[in-house]
C-alpha atoms as a PDB file:
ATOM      1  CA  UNK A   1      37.739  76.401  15.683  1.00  0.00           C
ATOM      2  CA  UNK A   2      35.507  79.293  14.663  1.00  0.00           C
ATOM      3  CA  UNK A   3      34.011  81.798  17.261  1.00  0.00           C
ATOM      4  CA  UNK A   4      30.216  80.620  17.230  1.00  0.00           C
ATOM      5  CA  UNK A   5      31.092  76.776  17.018  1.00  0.00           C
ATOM      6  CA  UNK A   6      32.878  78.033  20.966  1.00  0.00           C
ATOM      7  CA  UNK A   7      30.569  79.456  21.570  1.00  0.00           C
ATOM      8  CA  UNK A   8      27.810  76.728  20.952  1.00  0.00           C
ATOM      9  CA  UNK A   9      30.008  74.297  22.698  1.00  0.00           C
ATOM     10  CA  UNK A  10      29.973  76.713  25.815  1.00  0.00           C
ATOM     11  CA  UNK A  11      33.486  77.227  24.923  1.00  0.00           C
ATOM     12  CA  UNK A  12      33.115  81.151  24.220  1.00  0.00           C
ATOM     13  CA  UNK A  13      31.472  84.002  26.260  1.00  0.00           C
ATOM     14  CA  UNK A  14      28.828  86.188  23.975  1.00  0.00           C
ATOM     15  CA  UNK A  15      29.838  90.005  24.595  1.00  0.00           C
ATOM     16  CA  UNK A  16      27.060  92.358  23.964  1.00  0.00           C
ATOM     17  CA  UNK A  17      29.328  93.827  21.476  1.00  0.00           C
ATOM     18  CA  UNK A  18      29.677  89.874  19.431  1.00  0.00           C
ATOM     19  CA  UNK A  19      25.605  89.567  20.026  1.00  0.00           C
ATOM     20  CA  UNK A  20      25.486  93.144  18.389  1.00  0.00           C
ATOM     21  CA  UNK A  21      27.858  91.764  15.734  1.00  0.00           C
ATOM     22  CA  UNK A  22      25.641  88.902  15.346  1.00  0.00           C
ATOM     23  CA  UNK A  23      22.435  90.554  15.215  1.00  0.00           C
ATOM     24  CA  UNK A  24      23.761  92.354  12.202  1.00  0.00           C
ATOM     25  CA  UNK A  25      24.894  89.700  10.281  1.00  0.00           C
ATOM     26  CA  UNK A  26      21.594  88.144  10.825  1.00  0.00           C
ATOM     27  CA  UNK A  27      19.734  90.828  10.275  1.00  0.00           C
ATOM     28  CA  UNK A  28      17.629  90.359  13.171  1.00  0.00           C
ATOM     29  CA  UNK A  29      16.851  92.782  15.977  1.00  0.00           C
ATOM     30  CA  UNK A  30      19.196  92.236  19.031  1.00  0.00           C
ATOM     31  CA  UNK A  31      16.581  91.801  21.208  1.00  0.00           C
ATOM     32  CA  UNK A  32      15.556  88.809  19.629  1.00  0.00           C
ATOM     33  CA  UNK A  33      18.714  86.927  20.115  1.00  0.00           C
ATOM     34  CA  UNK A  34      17.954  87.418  23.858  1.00  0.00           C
ATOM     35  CA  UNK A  35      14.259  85.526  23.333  1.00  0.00           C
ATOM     36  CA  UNK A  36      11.850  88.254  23.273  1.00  0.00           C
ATOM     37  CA  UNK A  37      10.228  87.233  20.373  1.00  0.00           C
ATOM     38  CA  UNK A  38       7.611  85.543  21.729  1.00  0.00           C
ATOM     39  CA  UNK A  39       4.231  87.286  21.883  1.00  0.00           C
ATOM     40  CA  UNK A  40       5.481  90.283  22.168  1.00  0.00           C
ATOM     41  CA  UNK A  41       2.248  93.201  21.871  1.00  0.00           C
ATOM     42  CA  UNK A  42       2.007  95.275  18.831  1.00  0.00           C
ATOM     43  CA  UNK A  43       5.023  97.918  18.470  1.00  0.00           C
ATOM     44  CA  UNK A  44       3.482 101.268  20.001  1.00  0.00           C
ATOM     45  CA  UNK A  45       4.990 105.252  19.690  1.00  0.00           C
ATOM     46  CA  UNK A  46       5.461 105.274  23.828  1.00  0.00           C
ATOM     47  CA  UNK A  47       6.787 102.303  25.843  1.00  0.00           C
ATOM     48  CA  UNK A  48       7.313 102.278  29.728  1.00  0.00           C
ATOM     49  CA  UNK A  49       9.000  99.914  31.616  1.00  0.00           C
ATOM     50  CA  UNK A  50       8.149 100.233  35.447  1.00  0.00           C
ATOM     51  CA  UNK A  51      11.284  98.885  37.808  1.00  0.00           C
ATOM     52  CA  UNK A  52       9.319  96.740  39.483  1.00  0.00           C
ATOM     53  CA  UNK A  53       8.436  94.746  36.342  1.00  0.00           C
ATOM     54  CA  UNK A  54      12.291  94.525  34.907  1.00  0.00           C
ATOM     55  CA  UNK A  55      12.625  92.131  32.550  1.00  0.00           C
ATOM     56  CA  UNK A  56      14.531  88.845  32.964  1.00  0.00           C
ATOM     57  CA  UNK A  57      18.463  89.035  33.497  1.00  0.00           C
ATOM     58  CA  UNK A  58      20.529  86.374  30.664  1.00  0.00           C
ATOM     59  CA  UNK A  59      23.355  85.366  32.902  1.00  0.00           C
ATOM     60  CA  UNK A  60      26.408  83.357  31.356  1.00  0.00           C
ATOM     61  CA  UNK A  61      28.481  80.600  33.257  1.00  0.00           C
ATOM     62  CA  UNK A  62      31.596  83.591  34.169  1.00  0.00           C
ATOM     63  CA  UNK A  63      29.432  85.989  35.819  1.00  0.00           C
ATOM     64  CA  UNK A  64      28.197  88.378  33.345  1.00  0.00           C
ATOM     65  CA  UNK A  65      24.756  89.519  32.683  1.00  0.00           C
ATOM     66  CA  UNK A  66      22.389  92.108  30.830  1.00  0.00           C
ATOM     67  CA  UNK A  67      18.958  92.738  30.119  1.00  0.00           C
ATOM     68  CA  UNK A  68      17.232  94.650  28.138  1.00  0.00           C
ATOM     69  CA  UNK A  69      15.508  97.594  29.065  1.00  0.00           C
ATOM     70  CA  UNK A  70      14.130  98.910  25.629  1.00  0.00           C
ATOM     71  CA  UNK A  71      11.017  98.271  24.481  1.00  0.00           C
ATOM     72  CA  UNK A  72       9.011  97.764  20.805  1.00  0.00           C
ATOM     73  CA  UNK A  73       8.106 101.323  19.070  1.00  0.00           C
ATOM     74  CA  UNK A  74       6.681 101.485  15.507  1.00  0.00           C
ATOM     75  CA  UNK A  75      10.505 101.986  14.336  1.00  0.00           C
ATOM     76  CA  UNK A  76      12.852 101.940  17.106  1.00  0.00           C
ATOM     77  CA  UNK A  77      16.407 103.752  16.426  1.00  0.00           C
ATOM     78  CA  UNK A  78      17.346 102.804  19.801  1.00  0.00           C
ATOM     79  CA  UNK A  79      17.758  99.721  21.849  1.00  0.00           C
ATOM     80  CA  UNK A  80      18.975  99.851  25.798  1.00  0.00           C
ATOM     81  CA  UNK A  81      20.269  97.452  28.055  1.00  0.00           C
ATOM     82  CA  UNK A  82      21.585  97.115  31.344  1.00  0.00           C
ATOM     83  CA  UNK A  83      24.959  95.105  31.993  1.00  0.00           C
ATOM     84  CA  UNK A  84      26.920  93.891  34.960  1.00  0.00           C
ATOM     85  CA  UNK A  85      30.540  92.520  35.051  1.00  0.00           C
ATOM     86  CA  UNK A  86      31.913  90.638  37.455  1.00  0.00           C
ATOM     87  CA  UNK A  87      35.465  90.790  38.298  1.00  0.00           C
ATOM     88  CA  UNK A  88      37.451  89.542  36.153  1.00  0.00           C
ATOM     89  CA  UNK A  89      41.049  88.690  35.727  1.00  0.00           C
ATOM     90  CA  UNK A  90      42.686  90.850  32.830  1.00  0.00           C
ATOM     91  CA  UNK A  91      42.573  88.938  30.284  1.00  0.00           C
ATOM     92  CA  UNK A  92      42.791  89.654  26.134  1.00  0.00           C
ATOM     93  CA  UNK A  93      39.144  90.136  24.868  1.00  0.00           C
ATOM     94  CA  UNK A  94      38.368  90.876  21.481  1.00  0.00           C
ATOM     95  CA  UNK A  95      37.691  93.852  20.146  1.00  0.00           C
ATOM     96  CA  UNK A  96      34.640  94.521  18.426  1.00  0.00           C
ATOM     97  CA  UNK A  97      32.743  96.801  15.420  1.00  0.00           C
ATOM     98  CA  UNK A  98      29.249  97.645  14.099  1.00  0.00           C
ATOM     99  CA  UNK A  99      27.131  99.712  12.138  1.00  0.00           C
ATOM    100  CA  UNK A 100      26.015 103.168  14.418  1.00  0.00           C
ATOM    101  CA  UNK A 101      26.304 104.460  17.595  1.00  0.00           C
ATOM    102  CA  UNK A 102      26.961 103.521  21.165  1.00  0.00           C
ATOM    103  CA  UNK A 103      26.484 105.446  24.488  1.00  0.00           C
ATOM    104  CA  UNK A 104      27.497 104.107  27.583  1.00  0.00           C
ATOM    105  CA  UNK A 105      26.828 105.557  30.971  1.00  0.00           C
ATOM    106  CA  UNK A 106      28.850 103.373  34.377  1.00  0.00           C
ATOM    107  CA  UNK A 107      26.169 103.335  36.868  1.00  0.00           C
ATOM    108  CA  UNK A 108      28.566 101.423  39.512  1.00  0.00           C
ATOM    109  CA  UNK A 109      31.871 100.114  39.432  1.00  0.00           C
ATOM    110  CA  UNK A 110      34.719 100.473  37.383  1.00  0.00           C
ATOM    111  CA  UNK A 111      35.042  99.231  33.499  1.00  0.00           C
ATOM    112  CA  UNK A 112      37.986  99.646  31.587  1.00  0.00           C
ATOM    113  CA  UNK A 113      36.377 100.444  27.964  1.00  0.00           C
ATOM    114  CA  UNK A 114      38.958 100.284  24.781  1.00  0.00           C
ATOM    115  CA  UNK A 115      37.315 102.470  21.542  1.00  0.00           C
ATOM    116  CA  UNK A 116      40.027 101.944  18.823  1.00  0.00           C
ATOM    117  CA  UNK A 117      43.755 102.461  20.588  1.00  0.00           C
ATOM    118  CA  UNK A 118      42.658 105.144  23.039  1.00  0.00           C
ATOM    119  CA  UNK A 119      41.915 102.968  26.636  1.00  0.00           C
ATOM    120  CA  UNK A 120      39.473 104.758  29.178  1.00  0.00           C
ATOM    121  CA  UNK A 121      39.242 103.423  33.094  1.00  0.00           C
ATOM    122  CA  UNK A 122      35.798 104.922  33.844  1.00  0.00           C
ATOM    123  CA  UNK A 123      34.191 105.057  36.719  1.00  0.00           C
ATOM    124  CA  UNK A 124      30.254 105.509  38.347  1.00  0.00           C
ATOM    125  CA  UNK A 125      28.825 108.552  36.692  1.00  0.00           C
ATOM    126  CA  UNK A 126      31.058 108.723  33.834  1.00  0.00           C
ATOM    127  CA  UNK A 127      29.320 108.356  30.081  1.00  0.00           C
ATOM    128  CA  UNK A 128      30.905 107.936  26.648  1.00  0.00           C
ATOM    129  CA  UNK A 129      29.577 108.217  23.021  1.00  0.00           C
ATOM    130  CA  UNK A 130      31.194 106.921  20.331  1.00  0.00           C
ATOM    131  CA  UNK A 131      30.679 105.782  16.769  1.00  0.00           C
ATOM    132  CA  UNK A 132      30.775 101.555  17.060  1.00  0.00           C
ATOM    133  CA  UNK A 133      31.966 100.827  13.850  1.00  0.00           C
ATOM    134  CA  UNK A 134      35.395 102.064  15.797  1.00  0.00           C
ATOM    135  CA  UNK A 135      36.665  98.567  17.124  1.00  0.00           C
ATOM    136  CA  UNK A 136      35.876  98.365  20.848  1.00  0.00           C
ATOM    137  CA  UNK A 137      35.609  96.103  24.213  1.00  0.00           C
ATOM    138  CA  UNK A 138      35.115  96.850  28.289  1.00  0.00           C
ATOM    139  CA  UNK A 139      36.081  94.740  31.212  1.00  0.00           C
ATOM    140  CA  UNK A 140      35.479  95.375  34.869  1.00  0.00           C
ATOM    141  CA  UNK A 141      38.629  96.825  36.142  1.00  0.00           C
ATOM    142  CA  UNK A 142      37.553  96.508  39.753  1.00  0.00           C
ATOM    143  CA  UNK A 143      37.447  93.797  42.390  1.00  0.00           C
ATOM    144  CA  UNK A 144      33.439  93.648  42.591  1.00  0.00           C
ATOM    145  CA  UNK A 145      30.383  93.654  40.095  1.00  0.00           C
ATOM    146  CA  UNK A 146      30.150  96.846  37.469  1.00  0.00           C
ATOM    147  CA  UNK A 147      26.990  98.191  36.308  1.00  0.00           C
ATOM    148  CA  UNK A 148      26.503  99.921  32.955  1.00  0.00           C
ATOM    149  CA  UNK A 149      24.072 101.408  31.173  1.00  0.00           C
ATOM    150  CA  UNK A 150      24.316 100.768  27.131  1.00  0.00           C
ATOM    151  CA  UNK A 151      22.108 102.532  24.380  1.00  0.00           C
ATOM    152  CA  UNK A 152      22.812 101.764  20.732  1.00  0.00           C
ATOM    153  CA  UNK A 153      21.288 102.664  17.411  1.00  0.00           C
ATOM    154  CA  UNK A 154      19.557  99.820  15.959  1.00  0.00           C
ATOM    155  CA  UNK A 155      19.803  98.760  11.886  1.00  0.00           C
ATOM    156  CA  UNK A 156      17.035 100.081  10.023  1.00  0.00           C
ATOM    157  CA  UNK A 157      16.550  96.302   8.357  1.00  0.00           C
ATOM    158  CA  UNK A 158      16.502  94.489  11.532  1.00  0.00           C
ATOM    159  CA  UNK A 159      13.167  92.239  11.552  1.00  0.00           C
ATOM    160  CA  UNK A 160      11.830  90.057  13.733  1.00  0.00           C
ATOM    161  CA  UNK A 161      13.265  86.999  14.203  1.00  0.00           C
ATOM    162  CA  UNK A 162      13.043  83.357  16.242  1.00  0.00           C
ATOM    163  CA  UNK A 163      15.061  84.347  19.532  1.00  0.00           C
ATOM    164  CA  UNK A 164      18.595  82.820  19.042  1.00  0.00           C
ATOM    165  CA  UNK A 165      20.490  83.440  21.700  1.00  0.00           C
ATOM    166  CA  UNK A 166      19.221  80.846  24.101  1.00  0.00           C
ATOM    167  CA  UNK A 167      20.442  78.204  21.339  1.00  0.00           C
ATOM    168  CA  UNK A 168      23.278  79.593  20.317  1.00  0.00           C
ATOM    169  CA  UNK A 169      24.995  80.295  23.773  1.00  0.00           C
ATOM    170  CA  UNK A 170      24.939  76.688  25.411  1.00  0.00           C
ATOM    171  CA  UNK A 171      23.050  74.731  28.181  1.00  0.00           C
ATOM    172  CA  UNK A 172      25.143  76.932  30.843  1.00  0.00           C
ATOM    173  CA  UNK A 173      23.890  80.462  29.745  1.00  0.00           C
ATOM    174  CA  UNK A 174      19.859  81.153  31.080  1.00  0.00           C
ATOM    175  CA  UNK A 175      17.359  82.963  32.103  1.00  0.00           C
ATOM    176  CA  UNK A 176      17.593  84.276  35.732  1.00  0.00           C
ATOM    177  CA  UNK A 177      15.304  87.065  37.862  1.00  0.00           C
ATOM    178  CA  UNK A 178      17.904  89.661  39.936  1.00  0.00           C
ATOM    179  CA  UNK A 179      15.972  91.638  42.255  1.00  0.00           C
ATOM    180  CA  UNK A 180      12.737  92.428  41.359  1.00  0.00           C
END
C-alpha cells in the first residue's frame, strides 16, 4: 500500500519533511496544504505576525503539531514554521529529500535530527543548516514535548493552490488553538 493511500486512511503520519515532499510534487506552496488558502490578503513586501494572534496549530492523532509562522510576500524565498514532538518511542521513520535549504533552530527539548548518515542529538539553543535535498528526518529524543523552529526555501513555481492537507491527512488530523 502506497504512502498517501496510509496516509488518507489515517494509516500514516504526514512529517513536515513528506508535506514538503508533497508540496513539491504538486507544485503548490506548502502553506496551502495546511489550508491557508482561503482569503488570504494580497501578498505584501513586509508581513508581521504578532504572538498574540498565532495562527492555528494542525495537530495529528500521535501528538505532533506545527504551524506556520510565515506569511505572504510578493515572492517569498522563505517559509517558517513552528513544530512540537511529543515523545515518542524510537521507532524507524523515513528519511526524507527536497529541493533547497533547511534551517532548524530547537527552541525546547531534545530532537534527534538525521541529515544523510551523520546523526545529531540537539538540544534547546542549538541550530543547523543544511542543504534538504540531503535525505533527512528528526524525532524527539526526550521524555516530554520538543519545540523547533524550521525555515526553508520555498520553490520558485509554487502557486496557489486549494488547501490539501486537511483532505489528504484523515478525519483524525485538525485544526486546534494552543495557547493564544
Amino acid at each position: 500500500m502506497g504512502f498517501l493511500s496510509r496516509l488518507e486512511r489515517g494509516g500514516a503520519n504526514a512529517s513536515i519533511a513528506n508535506l514538503i515532499r508533497l508540496s513539491t510534487c504538486l507544485d503548490v506552496p506548502l502553506a496551502q496544504l495546511f489550508g491557508e488558502a482561503q482569503a488570504a490578503p494580497p501578498p505584501t513586501h513586509v508581513m508581521m505576525r504578532r504572538a498574540r494572534s498565532t495562527a492555528d496549530w494542525i495537530a495529528s492523532p500521535n501528538g505532533y503539531a506545527w504551524r506556520r509562522l510565515g506569511g505572504d510576500l510578493r515572492q517569498p524565498l522563505l517559509d517558517a514554521f513552528e513544530l512540537e514532538f511529543p515523545p515518542t518511542r524510537r521507532r524507524e521513520i523515513a528519511l526524507v529529500a527536497h529541493e533547497g535549504e533547511e534551517f532548524l533552530l530547537i527552541l525546547s527539548g531534545c530532537i534527534e535530527f538525521q541529515i544523510g548518515s551523520e546523526r545529531l542529538t540537539m538540544e534547546t539553543g542549538d541550530s543547523v543548516h543544511f542543504d534538504a535535498g540531503i535525505p533527512h528526518m528528526g524525532r524527539n529524543a526526550g521524555d516530554s514535548p520538543a519545540r523547533m523552529l524550521m525555515v526553508h526555501t520555498r520553490s520558485g513555481a509554487e502557486a496557489q493552490a486549494p488547501p490539501l492537507f486537511l483532505a489528504m491527512a484523515g478525519a483524525d488530523i485538525k485544526t486546534v488553538r494552543k495557547g493564544g
